[in-house]
Protein backbone atom coordinates (compact mmCIF):
# COMPACT_ATOMS: atom_id res chain seq x y z
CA UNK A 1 -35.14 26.40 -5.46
CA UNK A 2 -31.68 25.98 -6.93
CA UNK A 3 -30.38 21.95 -7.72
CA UNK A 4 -27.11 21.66 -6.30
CA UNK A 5 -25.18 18.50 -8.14
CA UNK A 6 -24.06 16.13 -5.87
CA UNK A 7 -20.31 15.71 -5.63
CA UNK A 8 -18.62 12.45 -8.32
CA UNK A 9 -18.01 9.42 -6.69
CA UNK A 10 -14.68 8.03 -5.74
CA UNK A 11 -14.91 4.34 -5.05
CA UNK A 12 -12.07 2.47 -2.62
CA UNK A 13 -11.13 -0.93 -3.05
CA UNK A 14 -9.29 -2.11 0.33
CA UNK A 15 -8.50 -5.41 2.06
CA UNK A 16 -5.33 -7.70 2.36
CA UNK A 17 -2.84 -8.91 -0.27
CA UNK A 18 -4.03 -11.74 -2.33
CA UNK A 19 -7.65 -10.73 -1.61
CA UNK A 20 -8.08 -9.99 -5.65
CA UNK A 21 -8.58 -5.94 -5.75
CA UNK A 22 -7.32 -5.90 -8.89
CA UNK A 23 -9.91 -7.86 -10.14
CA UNK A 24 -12.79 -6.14 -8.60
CA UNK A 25 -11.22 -2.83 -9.44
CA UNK A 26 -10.82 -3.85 -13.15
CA UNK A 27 -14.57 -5.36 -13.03
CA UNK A 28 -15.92 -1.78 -11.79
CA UNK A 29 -13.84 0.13 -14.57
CA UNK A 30 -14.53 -1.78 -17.48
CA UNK A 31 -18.47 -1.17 -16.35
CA UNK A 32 -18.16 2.01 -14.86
CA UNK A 33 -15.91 3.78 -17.45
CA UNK A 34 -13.48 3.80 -14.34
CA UNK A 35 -10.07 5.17 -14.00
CA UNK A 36 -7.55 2.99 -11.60
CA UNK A 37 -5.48 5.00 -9.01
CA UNK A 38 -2.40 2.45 -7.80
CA UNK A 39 -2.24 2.87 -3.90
CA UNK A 40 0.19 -0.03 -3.25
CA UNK A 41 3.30 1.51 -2.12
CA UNK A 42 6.13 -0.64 -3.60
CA UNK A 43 4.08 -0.85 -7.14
CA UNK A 44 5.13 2.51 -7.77
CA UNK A 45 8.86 1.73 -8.33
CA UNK A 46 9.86 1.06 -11.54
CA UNK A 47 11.75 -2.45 -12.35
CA UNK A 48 10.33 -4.66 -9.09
CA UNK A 49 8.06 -6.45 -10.78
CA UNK A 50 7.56 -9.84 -10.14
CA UNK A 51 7.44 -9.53 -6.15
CA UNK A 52 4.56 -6.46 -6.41
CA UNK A 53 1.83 -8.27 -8.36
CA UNK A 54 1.18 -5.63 -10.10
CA UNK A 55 -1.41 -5.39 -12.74
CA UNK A 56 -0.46 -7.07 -15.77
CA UNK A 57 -0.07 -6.01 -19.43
CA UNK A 58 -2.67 -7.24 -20.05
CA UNK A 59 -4.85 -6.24 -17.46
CA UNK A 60 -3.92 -2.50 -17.63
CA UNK A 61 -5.29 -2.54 -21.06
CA UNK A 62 -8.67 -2.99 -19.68
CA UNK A 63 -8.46 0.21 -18.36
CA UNK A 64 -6.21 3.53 -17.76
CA UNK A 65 -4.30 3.06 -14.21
CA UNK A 66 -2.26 5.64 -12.96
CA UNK A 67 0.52 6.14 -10.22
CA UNK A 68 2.16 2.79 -11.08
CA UNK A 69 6.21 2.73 -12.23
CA UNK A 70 6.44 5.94 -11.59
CA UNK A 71 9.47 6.33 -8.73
CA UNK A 72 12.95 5.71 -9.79
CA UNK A 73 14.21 2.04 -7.40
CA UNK A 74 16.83 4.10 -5.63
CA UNK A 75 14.44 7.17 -5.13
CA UNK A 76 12.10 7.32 -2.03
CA UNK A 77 8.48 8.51 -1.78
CA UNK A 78 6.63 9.69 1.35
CA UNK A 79 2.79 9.35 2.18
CA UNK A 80 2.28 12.96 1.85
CA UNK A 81 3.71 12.84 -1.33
CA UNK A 82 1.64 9.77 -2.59
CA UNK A 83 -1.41 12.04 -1.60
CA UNK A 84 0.05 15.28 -2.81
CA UNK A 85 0.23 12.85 -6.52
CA UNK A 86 -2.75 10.86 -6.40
CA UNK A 87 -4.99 13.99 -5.52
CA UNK A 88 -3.93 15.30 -8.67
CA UNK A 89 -4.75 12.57 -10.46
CA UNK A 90 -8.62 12.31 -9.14
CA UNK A 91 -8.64 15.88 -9.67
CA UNK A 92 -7.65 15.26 -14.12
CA UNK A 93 -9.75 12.32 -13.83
CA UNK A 94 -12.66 13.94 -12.30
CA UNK A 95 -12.79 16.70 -15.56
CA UNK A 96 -12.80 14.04 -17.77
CA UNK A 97 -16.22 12.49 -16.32
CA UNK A 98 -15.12 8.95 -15.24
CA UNK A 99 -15.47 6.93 -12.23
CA UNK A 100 -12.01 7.42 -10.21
CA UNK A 101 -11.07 3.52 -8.45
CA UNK A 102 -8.45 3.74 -5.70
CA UNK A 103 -6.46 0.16 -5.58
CA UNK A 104 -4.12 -1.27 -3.06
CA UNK A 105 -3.56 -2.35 0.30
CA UNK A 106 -0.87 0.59 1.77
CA UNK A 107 -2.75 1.83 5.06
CA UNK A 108 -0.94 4.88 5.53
CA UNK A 109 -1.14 5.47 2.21
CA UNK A 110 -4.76 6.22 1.82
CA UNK A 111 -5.63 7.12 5.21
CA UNK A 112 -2.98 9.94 3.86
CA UNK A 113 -4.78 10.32 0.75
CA UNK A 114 -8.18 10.46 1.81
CA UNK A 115 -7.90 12.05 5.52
CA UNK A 116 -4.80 14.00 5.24
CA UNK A 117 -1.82 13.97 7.49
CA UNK A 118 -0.23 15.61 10.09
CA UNK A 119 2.64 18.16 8.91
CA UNK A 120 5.78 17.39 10.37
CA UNK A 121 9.29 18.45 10.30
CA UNK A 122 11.44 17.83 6.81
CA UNK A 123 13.60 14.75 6.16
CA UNK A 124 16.77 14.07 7.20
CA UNK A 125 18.64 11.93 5.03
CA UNK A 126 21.99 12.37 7.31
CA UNK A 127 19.59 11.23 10.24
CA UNK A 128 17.83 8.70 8.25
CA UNK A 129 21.22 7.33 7.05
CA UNK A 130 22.92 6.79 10.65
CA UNK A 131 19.81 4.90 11.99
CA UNK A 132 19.57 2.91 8.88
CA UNK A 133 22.88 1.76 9.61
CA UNK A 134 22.38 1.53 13.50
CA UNK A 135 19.32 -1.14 12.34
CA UNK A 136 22.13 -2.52 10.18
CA UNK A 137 24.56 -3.39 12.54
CA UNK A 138 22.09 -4.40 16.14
CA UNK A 139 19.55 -6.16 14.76
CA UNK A 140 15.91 -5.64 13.17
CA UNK A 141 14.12 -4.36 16.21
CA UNK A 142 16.62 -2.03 17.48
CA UNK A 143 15.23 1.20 15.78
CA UNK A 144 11.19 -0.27 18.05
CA UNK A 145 13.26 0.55 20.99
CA UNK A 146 14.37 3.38 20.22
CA UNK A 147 10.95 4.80 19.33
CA UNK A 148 9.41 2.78 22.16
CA UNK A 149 10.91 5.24 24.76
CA UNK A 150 10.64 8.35 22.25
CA UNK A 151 6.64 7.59 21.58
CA UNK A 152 5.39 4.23 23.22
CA UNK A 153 1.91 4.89 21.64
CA UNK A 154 3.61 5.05 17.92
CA UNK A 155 6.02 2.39 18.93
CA UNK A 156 2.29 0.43 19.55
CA UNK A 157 1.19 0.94 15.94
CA UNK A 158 4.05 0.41 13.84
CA UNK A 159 5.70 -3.06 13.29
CA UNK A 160 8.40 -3.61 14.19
CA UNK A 161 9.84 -4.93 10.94
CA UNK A 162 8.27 -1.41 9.13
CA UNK A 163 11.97 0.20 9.02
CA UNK A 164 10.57 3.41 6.87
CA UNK A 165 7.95 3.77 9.25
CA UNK A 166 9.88 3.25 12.18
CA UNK A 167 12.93 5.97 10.68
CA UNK A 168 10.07 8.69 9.90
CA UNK A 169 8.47 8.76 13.62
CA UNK A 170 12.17 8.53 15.52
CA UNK A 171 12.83 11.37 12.79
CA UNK A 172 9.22 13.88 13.26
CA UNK A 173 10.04 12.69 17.25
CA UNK A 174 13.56 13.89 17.36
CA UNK A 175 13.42 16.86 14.79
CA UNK A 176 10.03 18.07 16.33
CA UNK A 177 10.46 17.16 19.77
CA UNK A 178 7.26 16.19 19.47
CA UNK A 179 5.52 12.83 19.49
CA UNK A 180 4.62 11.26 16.00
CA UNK A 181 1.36 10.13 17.92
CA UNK A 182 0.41 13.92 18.97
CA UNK A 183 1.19 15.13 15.36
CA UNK A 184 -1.28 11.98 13.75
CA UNK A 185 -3.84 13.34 15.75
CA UNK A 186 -3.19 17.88 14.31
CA UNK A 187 -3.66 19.82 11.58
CA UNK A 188 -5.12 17.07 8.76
CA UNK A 189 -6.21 17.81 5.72
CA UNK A 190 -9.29 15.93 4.17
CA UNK A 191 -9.66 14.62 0.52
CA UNK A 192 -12.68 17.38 -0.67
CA UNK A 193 -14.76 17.44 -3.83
CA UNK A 194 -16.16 13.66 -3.53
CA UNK A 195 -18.10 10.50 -1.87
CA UNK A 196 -17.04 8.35 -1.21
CA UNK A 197 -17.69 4.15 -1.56
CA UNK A 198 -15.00 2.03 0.16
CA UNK A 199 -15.83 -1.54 -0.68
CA UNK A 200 -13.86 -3.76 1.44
CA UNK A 201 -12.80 -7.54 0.70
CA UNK A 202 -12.85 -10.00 3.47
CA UNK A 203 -12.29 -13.46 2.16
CA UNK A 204 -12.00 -16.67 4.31
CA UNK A 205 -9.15 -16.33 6.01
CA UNK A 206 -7.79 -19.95 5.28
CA UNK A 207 -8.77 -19.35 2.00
CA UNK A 208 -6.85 -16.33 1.86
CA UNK A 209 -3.89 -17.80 3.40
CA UNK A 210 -3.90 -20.51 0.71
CA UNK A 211 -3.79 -18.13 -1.94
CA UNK A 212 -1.17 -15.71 -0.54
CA UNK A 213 0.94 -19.08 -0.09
CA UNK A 214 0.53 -20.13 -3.96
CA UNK A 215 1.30 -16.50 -5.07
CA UNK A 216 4.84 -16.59 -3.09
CA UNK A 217 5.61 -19.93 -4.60
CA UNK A 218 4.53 -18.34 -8.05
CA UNK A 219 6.63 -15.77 -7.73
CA UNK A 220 9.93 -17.30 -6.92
CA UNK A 221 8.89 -19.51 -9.46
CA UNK A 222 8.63 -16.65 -11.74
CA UNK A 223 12.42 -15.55 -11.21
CA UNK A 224 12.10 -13.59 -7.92
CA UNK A 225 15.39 -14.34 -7.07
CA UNK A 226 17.15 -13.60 -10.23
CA UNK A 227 15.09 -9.98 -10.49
CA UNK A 228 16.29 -9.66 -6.85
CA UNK A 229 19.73 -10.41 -7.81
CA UNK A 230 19.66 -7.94 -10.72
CA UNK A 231 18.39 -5.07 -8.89
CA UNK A 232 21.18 -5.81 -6.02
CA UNK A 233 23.99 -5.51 -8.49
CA UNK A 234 21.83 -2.34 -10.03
CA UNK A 235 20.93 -0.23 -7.28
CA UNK A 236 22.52 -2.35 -4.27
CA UNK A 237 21.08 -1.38 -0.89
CA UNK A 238 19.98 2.16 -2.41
CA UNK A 239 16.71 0.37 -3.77
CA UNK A 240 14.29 0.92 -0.19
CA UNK A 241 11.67 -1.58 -2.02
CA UNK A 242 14.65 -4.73 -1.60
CA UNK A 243 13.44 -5.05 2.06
CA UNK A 244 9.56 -5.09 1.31
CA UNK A 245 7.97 -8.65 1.41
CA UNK A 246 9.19 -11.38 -0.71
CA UNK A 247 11.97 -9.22 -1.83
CA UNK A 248 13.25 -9.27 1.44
CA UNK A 249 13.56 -13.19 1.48
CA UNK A 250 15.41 -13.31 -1.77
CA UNK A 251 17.83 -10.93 -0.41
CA UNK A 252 18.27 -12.81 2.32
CA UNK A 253 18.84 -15.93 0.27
CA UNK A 254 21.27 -14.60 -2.06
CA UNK A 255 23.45 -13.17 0.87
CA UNK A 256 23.15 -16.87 2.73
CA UNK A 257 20.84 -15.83 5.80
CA UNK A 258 18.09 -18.18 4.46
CA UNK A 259 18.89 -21.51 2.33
CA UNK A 260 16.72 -21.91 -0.54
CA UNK A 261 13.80 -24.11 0.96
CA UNK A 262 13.66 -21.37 3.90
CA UNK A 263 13.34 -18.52 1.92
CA UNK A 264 10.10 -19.72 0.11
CA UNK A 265 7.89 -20.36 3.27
CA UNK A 266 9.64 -16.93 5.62
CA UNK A 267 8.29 -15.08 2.68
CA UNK A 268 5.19 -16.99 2.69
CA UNK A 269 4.86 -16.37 6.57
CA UNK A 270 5.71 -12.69 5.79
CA UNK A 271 2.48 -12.46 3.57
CA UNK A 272 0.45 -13.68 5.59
CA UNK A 273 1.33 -11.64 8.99
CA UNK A 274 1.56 -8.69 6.48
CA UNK A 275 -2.03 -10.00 5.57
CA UNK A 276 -3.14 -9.88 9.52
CA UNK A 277 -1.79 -5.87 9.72
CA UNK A 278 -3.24 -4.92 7.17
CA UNK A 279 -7.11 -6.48 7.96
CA UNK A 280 -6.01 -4.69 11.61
CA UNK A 281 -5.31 -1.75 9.89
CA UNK A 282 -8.72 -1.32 7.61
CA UNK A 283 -11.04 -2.44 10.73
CA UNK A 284 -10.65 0.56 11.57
CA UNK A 285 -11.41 2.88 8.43
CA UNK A 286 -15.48 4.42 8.77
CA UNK A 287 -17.69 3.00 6.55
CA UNK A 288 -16.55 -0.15 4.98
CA UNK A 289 -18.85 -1.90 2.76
CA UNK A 290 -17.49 -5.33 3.45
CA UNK A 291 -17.54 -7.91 0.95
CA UNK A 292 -17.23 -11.50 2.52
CA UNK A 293 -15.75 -13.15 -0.41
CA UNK A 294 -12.49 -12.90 -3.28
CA UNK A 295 -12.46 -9.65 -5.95
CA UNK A 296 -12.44 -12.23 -8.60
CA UNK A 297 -15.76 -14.15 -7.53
CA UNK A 298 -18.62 -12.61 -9.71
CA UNK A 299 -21.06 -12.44 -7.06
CA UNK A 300 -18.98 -10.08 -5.01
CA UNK A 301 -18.60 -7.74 -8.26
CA UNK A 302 -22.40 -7.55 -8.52
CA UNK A 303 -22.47 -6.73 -5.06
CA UNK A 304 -19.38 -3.99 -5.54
CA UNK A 305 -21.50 -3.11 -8.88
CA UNK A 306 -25.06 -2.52 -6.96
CA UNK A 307 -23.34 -0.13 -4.39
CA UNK A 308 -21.92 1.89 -6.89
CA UNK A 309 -25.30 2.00 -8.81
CA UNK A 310 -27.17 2.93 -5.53
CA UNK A 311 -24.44 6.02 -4.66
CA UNK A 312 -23.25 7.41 -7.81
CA UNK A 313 -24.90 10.76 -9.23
CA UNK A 314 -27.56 10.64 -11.93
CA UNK A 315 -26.52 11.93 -15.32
């Protein structure tokens, strides 16, 4: 009777911002001979630093990571491409023997990488362009109508502060004529050659509110503002990451929506509804190992540790 190898592991670390995957992630590598694959949207631009946490110096040393600072700030990247990319990646790291660890807290992202999505009509930057500027000049939830009458069920599952998301389902609804929501649910593609482990952090949410709340005032302590400031006079509104979280608020601050001691705690409040999506979001992945506890906490690495143990291949 003929052995058939079981497929390599690919191990998932998911859960909300401040939740300490990077920790956890850098824990498994450094034991597992692991390989970390960014899936944190706005960590792939280059120059937005401060307001990404991404991995430090220091802590990509530990190990090799991969699909970070990577997209140009006034270039744009789509989920399909993120999966198109990090596929490729598994695929090099997966010859070379090691354990393959995808990082990060973008939904769409890895349900993209790992299930596949829909195919839908090309991008339009002339369309994008006039609705960016229709957002622009009636106010932030003006592009939610719109796709509330086009596609009330995508309208339901996109926020209505997510202007890429929002731009990309009026676009597939309009260029299609076709609903976003009838193309999530054709033609998908599924992530082949491994298992996969998604271990899934699930902190106290108090606690985890506390520490998204001390990272925000870290940050603008770090010089959010004045990286903010420099990328405005760079790229100007050509850089798509200036309206993710945190950035946002310093944008706002520099161009006098906010004063200074409002823009701290909206971006602080922004974290932490971003936070809420996002556990909303993973609830409803299949097969979560979920850890009730931080990434950095050493019990919930030996936890993360035994799982990988008890569902990677023999060698």
């Amino acid at each position: 009777m003929a052995f058939t190898q079981p497929e390599p592991l690919l191990v998932v670390v998911l859960g909300p911002t401040a939740s300490g995957k990077t920790s956890l992630s850098l824990a498994l590598a450094e034991r597992f001979h692991g390989e970390i694959v960014n899936c944190d949207s706005v960590a792939m631009y280059r120059e937005f630093d401060i307001g990404t946490a991404k991995p430090t110096p220091s802590e990509r040393s530990r190990a090799p990571h991969h699909l970070l600072d990577c997209i140009a700030p006034a270039s744009h990247i789509t989920a399909g491409e993120y999966a198109r990319q990090a596929r490729e990646v598994l695929g090099e790291i997966k010859t070379r023997g090691h354990l393959p660890i995808v990082v990060g807290g973008t939904g769409l992202y890895l349900r993209a990488l790992l299930e596949g999505l829909s195919p839908g009509p090309q991008r339009s930057e002339e369309l994008r362009q006039r609705l960016r500027e229709r957002a622009a000049s009636r106010g932030g939830n003006y592009l939610h109508r719109i796709l509330r009458r086009l596609d009330r069920v995508a309208a339901e599952k996109i926020h209505a502060n997510d202007t890429p998301k929002l731009i990309r389902a009026i676009e597939v609804c309009l260029a299609s004529r076709r609903k976003m929501s009838d193309l999530w649910q054709r033609g998908r593609d599924p992530l082949r050659g491994f298992r996969i482990l998604r271990l899934g952090l699930d902190p106290d949410r108090q606690a985890l509110y506390d520490r998204i709340n001390r990272r925000a005032e870290l940050m603008f302590e770090a010089g959010l503002v004045e990286e903010t400031q420099r990328l405005l006079d760079k790229y100007g509104d050509s850089a798509g990451p200036l309206s993710s979280l945190g950035y946002k608020q310093a944008v706002q601050f520099l161009r006098g929506v906010l004063k200074r001691e409002q823009a701290l705690p909206a971006a602080q409040q922004a974290h932490r509804n971003y936070a809420k999506r996002q556990m909303t979001w993973f609830r409803r992945e299949p097969e979560v190992k979920w850890l009730r506890g931080f990434g950095d906490d050493a019990e919930i690495q030996v936890t993360a540790a035994d799982w990988v143990l008890l569902l990677r291949p023999r060698t």
